[in-house]
C-alpha atoms as a PDB file:
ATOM      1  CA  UNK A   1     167.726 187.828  63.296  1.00  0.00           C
ATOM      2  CA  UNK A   2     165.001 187.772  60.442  1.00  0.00           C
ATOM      3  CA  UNK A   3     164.968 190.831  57.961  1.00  0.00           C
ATOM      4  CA  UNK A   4     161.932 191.371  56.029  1.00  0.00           C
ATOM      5  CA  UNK A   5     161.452 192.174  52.447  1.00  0.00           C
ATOM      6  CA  UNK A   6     157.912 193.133  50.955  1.00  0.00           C
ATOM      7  CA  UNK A   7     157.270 194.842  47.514  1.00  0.00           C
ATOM      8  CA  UNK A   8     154.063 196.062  46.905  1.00  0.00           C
ATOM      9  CA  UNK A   9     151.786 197.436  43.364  1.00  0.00           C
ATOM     10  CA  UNK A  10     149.344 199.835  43.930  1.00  0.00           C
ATOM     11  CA  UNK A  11     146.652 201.340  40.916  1.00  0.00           C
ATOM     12  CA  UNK A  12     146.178 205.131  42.465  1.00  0.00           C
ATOM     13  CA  UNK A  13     143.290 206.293  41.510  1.00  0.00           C
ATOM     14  CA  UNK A  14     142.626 209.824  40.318  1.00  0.00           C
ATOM     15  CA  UNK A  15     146.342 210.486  39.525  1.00  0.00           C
ATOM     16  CA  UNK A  16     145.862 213.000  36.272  1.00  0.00           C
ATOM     17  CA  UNK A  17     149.967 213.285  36.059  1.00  0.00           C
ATOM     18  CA  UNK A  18     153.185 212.602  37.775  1.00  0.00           C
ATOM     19  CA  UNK A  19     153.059 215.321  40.197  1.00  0.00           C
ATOM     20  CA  UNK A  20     149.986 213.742  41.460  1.00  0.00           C
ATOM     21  CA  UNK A  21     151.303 210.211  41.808  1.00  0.00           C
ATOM     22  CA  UNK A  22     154.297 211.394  43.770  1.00  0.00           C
ATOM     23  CA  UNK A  23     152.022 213.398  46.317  1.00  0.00           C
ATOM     24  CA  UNK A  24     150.109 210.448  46.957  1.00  0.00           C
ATOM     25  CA  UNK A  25     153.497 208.057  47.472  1.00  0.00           C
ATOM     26  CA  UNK A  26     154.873 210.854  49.590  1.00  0.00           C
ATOM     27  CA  UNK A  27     151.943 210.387  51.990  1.00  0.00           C
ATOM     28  CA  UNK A  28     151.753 206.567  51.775  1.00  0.00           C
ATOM     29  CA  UNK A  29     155.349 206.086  52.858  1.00  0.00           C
ATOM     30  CA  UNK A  30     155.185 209.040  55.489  1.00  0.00           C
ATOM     31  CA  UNK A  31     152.693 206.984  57.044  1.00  0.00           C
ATOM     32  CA  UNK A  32     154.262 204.062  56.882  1.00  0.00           C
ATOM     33  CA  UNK A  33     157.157 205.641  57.916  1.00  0.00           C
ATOM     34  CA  UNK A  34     155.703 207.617  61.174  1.00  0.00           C
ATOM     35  CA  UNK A  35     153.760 204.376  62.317  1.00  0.00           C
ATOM     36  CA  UNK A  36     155.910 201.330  62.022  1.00  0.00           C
ATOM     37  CA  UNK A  37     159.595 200.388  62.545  1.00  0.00           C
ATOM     38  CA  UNK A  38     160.042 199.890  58.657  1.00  0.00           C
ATOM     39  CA  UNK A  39     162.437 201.471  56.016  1.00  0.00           C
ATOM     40  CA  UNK A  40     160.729 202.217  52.386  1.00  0.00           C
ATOM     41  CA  UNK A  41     161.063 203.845  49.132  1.00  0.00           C
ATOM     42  CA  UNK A  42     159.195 204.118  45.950  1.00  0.00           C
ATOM     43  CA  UNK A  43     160.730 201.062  43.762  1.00  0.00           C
ATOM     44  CA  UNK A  44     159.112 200.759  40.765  1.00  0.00           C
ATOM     45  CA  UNK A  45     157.151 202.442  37.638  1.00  0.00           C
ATOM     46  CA  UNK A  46     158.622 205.462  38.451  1.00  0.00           C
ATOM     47  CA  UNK A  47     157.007 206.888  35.347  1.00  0.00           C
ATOM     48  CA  UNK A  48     153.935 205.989  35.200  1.00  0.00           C
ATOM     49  CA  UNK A  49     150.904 208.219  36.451  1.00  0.00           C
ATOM     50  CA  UNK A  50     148.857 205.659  38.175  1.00  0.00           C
ATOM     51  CA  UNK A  51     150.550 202.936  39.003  1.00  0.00           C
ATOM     52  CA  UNK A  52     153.554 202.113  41.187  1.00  0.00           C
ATOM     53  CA  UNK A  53     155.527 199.883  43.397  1.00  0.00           C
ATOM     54  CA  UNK A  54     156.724 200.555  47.078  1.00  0.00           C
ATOM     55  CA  UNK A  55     159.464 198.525  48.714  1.00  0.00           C
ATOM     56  CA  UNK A  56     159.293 197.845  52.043  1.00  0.00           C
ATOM     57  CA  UNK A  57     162.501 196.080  54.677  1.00  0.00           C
ATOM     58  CA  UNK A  58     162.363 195.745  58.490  1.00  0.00           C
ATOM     59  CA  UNK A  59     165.200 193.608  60.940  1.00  0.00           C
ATOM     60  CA  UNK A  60     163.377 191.964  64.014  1.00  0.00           C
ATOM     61  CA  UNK A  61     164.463 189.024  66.274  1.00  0.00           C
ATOM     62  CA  UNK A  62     162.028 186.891  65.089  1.00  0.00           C
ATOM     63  CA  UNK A  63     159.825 185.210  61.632  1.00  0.00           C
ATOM     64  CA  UNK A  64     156.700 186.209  63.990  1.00  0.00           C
ATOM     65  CA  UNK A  65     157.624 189.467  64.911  1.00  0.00           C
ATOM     66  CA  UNK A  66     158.540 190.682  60.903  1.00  0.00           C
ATOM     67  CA  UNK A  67     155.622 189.401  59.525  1.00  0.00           C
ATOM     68  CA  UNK A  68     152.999 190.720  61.537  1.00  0.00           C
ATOM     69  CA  UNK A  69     154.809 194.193  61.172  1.00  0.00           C
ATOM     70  CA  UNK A  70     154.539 193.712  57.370  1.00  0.00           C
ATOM     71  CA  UNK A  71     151.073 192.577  58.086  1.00  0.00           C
ATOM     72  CA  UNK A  72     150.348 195.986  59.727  1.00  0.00           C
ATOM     73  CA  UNK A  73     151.744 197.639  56.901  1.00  0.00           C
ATOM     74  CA  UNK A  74     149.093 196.091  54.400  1.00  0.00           C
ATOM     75  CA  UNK A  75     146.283 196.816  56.485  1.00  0.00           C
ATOM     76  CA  UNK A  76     147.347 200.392  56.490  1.00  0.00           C
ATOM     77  CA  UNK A  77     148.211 201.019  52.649  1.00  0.00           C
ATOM     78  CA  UNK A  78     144.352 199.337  52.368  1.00  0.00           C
ATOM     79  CA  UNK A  79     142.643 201.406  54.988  1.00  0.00           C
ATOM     80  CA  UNK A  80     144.421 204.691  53.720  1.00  0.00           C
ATOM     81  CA  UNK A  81     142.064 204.347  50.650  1.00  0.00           C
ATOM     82  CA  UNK A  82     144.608 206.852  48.384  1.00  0.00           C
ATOM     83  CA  UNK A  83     145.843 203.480  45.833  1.00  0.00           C
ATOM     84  CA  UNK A  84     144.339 199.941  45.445  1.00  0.00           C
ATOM     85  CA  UNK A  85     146.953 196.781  46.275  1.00  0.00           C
ATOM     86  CA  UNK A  86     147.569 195.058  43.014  1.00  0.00           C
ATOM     87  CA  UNK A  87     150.116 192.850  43.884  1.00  0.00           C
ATOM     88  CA  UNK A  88     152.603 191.808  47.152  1.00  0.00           C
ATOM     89  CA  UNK A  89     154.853 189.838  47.780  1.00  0.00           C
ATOM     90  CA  UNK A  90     156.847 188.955  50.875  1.00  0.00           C
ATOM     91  CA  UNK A  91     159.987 187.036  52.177  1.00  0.00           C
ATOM     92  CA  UNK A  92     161.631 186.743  55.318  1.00  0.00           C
ATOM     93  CA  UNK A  93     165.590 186.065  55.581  1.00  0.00           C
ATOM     94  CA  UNK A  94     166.880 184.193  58.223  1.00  0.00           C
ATOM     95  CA  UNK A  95     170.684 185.451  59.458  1.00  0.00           C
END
């Protein structure tokens, strides 16, 4: 069993206040959400207007399996277009 861990920074851009921000996080992880085995929540920089960071975890049989999930995951918060990646990072946990 492998469990996956990914945090990732986004800049969104065009957020003019908090109520913004959280719309836009609301539909990144509902889409995350509806389209891939994976559990997530806003982790980070709660408080600031543009910027924040979403945590991401998924349990699969295998290293392969995890990380091309995860993989899938990036390629979606990039194609969505809503927030620019700043920063991710990754690790996979072997039980």
């Amino acid at each position: 069993m492998v469990v996956g861990v990914m945090q990732v920074e986004l800049f969104i851009h065009g957020a003019q206040n908090l109520k913004a921000k959280r719309a836009v996080v609301k539909s990144l992880i509902g889409r995350c959400r509806a389209r891939f085995p994976v559990s997530c929540a806003e982790v980070g920089h709660r408080d600031l207007w543009q910027r924040t960071t979403i945590g991401f975890t998924i349990v699969e049989k295998d290293e392969a399996s995890a990380d091309r999930i995860l993989q899938k995951v990036i390629v979606e918060l990039e194609r969505s277009s809503l927030a620019e990646i700043i920063r991710q990072d990754m690790e996979l946990i072997h039980y």
